[in-house]
PDB file of N, CA and C in Angstrom:
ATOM      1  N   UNK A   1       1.715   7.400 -12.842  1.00  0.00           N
ATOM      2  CA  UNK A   1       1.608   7.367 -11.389  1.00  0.00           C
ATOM      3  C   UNK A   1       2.432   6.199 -10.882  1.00  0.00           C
ATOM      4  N   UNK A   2       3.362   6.728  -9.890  1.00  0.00           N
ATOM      5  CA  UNK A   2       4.458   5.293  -9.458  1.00  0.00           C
ATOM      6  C   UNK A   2       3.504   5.158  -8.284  1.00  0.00           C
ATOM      7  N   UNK A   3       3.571   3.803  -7.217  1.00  0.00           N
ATOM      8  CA  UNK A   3       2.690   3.019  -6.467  1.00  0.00           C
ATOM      9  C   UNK A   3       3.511   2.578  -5.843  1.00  0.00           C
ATOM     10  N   UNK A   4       3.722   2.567  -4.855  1.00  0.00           N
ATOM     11  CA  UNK A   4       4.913   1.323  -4.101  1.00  0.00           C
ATOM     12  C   UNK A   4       3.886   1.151  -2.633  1.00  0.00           C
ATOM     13  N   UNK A   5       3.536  -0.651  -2.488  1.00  0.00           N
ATOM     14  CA  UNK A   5       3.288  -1.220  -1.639  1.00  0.00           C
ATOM     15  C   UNK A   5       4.245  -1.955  -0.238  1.00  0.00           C
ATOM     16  N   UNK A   6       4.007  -0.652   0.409  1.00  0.00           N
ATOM     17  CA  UNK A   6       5.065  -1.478   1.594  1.00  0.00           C
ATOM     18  C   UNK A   6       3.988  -2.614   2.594  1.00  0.00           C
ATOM     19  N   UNK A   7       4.938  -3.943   2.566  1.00  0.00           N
ATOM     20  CA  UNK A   7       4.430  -4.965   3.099  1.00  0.00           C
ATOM     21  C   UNK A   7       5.610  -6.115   4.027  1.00  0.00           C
ATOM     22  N   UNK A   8       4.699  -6.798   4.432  1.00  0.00           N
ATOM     23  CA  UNK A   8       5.358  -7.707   5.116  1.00  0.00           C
ATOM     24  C   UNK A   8       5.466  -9.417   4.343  1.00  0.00           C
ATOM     25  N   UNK A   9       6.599  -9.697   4.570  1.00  0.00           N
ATOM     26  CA  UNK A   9       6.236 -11.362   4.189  1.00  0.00           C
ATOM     27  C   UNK A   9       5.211 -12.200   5.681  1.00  0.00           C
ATOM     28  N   UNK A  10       4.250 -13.561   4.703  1.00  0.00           N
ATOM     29  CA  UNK A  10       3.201 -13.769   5.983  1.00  0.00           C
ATOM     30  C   UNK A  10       2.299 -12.899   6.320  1.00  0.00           C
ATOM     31  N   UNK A  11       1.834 -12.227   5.784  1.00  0.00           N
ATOM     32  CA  UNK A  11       0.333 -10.570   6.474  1.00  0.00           C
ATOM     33  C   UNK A  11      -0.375 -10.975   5.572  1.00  0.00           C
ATOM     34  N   UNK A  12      -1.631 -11.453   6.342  1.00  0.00           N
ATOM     35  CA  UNK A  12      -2.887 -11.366   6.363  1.00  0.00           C
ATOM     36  C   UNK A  12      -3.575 -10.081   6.063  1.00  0.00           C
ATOM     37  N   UNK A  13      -3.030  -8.736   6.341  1.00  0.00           N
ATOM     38  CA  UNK A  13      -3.447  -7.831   6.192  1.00  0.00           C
ATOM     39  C   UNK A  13      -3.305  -7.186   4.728  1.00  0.00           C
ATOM     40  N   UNK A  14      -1.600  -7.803   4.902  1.00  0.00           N
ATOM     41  CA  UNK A  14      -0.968  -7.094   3.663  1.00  0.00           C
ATOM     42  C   UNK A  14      -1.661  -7.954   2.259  1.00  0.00           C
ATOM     43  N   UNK A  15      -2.262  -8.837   2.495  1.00  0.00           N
ATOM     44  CA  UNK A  15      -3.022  -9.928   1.763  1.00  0.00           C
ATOM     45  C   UNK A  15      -4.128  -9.398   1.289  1.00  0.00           C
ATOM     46  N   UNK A  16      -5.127  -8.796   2.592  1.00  0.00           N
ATOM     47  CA  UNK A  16      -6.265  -8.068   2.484  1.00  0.00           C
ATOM     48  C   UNK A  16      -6.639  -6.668   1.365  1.00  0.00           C
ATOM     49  N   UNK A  17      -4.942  -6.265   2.071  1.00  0.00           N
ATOM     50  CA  UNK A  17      -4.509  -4.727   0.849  1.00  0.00           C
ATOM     51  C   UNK A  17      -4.326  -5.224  -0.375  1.00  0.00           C
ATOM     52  N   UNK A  18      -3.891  -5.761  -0.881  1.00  0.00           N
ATOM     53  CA  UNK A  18      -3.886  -6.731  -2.035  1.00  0.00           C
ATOM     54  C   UNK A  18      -5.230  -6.617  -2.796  1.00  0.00           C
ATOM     55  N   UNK A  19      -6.045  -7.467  -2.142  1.00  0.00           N
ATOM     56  CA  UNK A  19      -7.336  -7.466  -2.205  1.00  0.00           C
ATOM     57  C   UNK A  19      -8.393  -6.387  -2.714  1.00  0.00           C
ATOM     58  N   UNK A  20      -8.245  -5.704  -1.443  1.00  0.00           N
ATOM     59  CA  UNK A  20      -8.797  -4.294  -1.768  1.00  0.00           C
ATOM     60  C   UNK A  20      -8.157  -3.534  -3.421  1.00  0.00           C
ATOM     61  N   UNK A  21      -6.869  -3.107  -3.375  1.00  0.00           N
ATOM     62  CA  UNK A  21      -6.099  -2.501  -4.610  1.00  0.00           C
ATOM     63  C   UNK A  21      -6.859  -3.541  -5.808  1.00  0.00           C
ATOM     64  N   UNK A  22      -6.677  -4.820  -6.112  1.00  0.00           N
ATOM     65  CA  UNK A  22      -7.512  -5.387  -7.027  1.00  0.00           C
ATOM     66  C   UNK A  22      -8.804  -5.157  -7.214  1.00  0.00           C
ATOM     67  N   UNK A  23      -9.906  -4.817  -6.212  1.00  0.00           N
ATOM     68  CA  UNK A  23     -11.293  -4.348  -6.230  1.00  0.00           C
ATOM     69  C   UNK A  23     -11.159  -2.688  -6.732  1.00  0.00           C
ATOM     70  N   UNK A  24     -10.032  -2.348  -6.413  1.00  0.00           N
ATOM     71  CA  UNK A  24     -10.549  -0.564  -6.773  1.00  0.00           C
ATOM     72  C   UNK A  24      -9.668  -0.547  -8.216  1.00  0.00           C
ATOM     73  N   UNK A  25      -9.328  -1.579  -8.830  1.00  0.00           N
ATOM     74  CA  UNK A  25      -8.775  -1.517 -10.155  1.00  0.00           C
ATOM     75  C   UNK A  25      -7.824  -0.517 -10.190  1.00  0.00           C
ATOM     76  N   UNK A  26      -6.740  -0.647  -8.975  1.00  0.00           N
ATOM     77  CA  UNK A  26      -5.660   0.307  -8.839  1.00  0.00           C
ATOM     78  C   UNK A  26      -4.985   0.094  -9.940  1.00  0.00           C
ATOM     79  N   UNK A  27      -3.837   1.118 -10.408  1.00  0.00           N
ATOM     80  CA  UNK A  27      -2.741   1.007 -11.513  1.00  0.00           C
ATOM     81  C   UNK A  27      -1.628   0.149 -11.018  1.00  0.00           C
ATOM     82  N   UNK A  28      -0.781   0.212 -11.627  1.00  0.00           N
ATOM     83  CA  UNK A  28       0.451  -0.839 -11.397  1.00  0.00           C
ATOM     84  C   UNK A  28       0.988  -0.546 -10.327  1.00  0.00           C
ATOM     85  N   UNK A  29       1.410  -1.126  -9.184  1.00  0.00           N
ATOM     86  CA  UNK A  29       2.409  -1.006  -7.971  1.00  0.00           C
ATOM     87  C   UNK A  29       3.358  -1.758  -7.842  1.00  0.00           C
ATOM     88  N   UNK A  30       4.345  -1.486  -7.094  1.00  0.00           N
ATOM     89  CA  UNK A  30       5.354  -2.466  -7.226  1.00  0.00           C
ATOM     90  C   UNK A  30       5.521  -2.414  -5.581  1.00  0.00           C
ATOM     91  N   UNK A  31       5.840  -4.249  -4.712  1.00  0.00           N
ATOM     92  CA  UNK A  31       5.656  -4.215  -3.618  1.00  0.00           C
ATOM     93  C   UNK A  31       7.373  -4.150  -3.294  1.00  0.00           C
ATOM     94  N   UNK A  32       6.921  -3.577  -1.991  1.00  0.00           N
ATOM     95  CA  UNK A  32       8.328  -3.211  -1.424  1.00  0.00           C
ATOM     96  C   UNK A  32       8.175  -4.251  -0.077  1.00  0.00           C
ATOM     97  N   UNK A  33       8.984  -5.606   0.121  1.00  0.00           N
ATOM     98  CA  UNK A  33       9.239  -6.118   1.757  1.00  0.00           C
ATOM     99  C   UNK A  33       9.889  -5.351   2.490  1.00  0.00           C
ATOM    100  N   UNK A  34       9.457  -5.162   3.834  1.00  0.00           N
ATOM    101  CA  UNK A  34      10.471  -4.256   4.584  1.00  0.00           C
ATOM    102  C   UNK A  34      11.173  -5.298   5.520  1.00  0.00           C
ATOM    103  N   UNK A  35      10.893  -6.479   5.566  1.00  0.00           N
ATOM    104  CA  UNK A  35      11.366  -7.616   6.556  1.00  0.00           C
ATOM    105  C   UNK A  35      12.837  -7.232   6.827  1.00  0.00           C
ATOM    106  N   UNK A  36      13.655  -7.253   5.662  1.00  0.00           N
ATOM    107  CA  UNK A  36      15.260  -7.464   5.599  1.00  0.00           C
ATOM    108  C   UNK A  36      15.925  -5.954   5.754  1.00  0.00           C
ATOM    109  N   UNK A  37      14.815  -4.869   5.920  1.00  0.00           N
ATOM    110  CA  UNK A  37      15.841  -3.720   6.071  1.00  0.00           C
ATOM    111  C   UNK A  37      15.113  -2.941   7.174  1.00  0.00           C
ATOM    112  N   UNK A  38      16.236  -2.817   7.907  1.00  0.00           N
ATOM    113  CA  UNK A  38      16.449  -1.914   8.833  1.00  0.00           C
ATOM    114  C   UNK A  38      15.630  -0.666   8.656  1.00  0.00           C
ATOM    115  N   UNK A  39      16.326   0.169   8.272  1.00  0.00           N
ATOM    116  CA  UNK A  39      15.538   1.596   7.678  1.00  0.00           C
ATOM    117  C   UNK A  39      14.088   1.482   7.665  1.00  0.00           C
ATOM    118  N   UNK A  40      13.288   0.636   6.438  1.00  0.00           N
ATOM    119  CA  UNK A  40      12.376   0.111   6.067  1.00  0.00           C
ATOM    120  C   UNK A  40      11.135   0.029   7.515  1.00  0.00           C
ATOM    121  N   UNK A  41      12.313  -1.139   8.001  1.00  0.00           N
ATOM    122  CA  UNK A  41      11.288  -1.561   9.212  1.00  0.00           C
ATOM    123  C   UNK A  41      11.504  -0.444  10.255  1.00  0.00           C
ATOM    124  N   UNK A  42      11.665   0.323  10.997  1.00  0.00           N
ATOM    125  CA  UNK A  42      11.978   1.366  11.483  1.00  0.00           C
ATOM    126  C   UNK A  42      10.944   2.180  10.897  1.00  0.00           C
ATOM    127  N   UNK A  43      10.575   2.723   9.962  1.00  0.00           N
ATOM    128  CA  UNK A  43       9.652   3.586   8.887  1.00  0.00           C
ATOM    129  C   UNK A  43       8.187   2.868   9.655  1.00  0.00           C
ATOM    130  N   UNK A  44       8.217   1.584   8.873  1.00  0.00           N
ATOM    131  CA  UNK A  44       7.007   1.030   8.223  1.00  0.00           C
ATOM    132  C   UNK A  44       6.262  -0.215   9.555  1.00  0.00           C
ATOM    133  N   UNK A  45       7.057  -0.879  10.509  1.00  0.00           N
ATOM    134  CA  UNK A  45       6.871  -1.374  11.153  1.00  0.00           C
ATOM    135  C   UNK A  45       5.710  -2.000  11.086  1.00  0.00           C
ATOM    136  N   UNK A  46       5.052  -0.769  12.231  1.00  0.00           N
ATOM    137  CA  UNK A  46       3.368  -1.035  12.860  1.00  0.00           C
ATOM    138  C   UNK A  46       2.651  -1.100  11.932  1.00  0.00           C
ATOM    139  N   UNK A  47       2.767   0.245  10.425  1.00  0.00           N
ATOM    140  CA  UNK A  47       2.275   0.299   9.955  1.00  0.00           C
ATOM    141  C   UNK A  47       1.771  -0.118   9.045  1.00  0.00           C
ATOM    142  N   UNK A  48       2.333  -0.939   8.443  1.00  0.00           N
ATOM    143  CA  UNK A  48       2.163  -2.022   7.065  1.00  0.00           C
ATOM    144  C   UNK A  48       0.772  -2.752   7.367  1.00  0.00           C
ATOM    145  N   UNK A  49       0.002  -2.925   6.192  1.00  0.00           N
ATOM    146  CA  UNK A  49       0.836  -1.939   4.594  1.00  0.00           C
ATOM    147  C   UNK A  49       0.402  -0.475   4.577  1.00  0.00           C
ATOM    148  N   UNK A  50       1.231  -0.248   3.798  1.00  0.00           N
ATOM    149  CA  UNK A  50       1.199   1.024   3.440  1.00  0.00           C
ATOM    150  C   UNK A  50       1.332   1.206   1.741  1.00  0.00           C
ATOM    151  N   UNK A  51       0.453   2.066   1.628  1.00  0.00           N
ATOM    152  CA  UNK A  51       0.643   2.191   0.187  1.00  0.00           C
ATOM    153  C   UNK A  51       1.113   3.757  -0.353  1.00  0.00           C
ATOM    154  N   UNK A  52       2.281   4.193  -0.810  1.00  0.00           N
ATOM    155  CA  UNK A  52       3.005   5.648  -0.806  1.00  0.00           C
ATOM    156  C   UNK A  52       2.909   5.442  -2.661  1.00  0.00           C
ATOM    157  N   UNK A  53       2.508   7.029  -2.566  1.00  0.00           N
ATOM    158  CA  UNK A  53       2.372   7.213  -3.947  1.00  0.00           C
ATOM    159  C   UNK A  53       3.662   8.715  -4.267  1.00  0.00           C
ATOM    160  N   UNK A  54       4.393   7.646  -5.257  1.00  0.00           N
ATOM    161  CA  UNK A  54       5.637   8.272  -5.684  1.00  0.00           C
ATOM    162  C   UNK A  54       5.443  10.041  -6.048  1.00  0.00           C
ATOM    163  N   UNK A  55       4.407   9.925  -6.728  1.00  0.00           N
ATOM    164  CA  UNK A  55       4.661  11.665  -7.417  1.00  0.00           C
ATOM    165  C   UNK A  55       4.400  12.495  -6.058  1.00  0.00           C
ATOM    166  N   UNK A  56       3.341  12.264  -5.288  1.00  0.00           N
ATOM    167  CA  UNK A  56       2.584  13.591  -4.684  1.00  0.00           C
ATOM    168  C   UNK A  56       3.694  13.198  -3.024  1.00  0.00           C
ATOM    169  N   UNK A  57       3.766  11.705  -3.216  1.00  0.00           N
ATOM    170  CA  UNK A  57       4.388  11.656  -1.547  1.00  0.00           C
ATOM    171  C   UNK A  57       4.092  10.944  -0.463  1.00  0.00           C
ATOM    172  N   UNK A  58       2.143  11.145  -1.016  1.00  0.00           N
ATOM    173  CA  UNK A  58       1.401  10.908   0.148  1.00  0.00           C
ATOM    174  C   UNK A  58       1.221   9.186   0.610  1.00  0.00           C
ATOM    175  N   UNK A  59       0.818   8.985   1.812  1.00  0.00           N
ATOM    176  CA  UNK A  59       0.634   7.908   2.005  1.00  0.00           C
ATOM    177  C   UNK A  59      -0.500   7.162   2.772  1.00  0.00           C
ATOM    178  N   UNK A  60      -0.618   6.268   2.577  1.00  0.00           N
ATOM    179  CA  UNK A  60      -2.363   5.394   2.805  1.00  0.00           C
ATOM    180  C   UNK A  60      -1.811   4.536   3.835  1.00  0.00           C
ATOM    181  N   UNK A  61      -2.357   4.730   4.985  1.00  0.00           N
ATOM    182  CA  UNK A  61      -1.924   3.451   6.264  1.00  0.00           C
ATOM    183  C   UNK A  61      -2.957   2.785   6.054  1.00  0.00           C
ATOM    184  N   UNK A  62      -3.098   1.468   6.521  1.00  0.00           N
ATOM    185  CA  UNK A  62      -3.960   0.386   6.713  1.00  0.00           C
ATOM    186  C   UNK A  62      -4.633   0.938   7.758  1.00  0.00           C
ATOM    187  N   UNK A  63      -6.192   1.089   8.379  1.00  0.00           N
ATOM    188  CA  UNK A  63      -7.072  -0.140   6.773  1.00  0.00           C
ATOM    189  C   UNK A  63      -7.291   0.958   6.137  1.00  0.00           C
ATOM    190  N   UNK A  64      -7.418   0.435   4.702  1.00  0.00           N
ATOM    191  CA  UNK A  64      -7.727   0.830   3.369  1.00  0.00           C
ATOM    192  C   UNK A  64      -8.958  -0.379   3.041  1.00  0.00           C
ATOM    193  N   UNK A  65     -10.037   0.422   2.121  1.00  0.00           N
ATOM    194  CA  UNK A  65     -10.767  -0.650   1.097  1.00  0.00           C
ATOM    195  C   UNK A  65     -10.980   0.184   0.025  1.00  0.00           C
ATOM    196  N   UNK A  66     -11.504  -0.751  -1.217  1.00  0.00           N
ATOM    197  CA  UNK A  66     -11.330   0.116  -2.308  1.00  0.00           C
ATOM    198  C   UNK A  66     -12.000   1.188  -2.416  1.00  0.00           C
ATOM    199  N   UNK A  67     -13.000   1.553  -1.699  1.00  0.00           N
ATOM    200  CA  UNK A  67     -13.212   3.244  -1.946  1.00  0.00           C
ATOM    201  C   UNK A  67     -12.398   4.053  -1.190  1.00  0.00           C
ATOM    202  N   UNK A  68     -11.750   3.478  -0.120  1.00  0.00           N
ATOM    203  CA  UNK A  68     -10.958   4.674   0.303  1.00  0.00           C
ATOM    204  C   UNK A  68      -9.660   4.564  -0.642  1.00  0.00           C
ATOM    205  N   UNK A  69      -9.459   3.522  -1.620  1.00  0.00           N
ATOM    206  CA  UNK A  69      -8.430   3.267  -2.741  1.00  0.00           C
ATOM    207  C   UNK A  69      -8.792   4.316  -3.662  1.00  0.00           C
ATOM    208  N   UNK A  70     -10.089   4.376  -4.384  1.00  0.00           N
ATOM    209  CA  UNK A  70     -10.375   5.224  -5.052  1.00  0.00           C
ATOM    210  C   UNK A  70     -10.689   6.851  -5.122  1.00  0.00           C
ATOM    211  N   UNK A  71     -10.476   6.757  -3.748  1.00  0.00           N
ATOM    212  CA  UNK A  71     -10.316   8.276  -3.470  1.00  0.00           C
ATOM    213  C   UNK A  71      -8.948   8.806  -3.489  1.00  0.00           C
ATOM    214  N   UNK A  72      -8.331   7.691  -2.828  1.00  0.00           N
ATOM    215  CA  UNK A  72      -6.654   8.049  -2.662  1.00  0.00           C
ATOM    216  C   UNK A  72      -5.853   8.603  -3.856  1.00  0.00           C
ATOM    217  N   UNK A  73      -6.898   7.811  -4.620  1.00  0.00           N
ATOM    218  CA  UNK A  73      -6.090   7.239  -5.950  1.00  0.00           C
ATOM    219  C   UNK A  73      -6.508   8.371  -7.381  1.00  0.00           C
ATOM    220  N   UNK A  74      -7.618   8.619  -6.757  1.00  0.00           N
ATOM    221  CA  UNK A  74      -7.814   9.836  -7.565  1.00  0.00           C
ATOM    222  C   UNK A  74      -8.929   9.260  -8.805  1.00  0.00           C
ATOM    223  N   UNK A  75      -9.738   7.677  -8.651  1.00  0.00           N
ATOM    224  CA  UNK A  75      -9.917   7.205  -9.714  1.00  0.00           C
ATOM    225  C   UNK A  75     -11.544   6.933  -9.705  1.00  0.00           C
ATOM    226  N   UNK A  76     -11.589   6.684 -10.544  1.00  0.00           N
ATOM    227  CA  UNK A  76     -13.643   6.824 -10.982  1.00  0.00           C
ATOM    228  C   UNK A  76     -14.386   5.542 -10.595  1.00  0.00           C
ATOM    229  N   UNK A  77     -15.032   5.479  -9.648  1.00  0.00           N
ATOM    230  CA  UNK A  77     -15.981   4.045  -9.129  1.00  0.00           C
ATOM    231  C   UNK A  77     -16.150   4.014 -10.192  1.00  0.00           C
TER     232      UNK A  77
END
């Protein structure tokens, strides 16, 4: 399962998502800043974080906590 965390540099929120993904014992993600790109920020703006899961597509807007992680995620409290 690929994971990509879109975030901001400085977020409190994106801090929070952090947080949460560590409580729901998410799998590996890799964070994506959208600060420096155009495209990115255009996409992701308001929304960050966001957490988009590579295979299926789908994507998790903030707020998230870890049960709505573990549902997303497909994974066993």
């Amino acid at each position: 399962m690929g994971l990509l965390l879109y975030q901001r540099d400085h977020c409190h929120l994106c801090d929070q998502a952090l947080a949460a993904l560590a409580a729901a014992r998410a799998p590996a993600f890799e964070s994506v800043f959208i600060d420096e790109d155009a495209a990115l920020e255009a996409r992701y703006g308001l929304r960050v974080p966001v957490l988009h899961d590579l295979a299926s597509g789908d994507e998790l807007d903030w707020p998230f906590d870890a049960d709505t992680l573990r549902v997303f995620l497909r994974l066993h409290p």
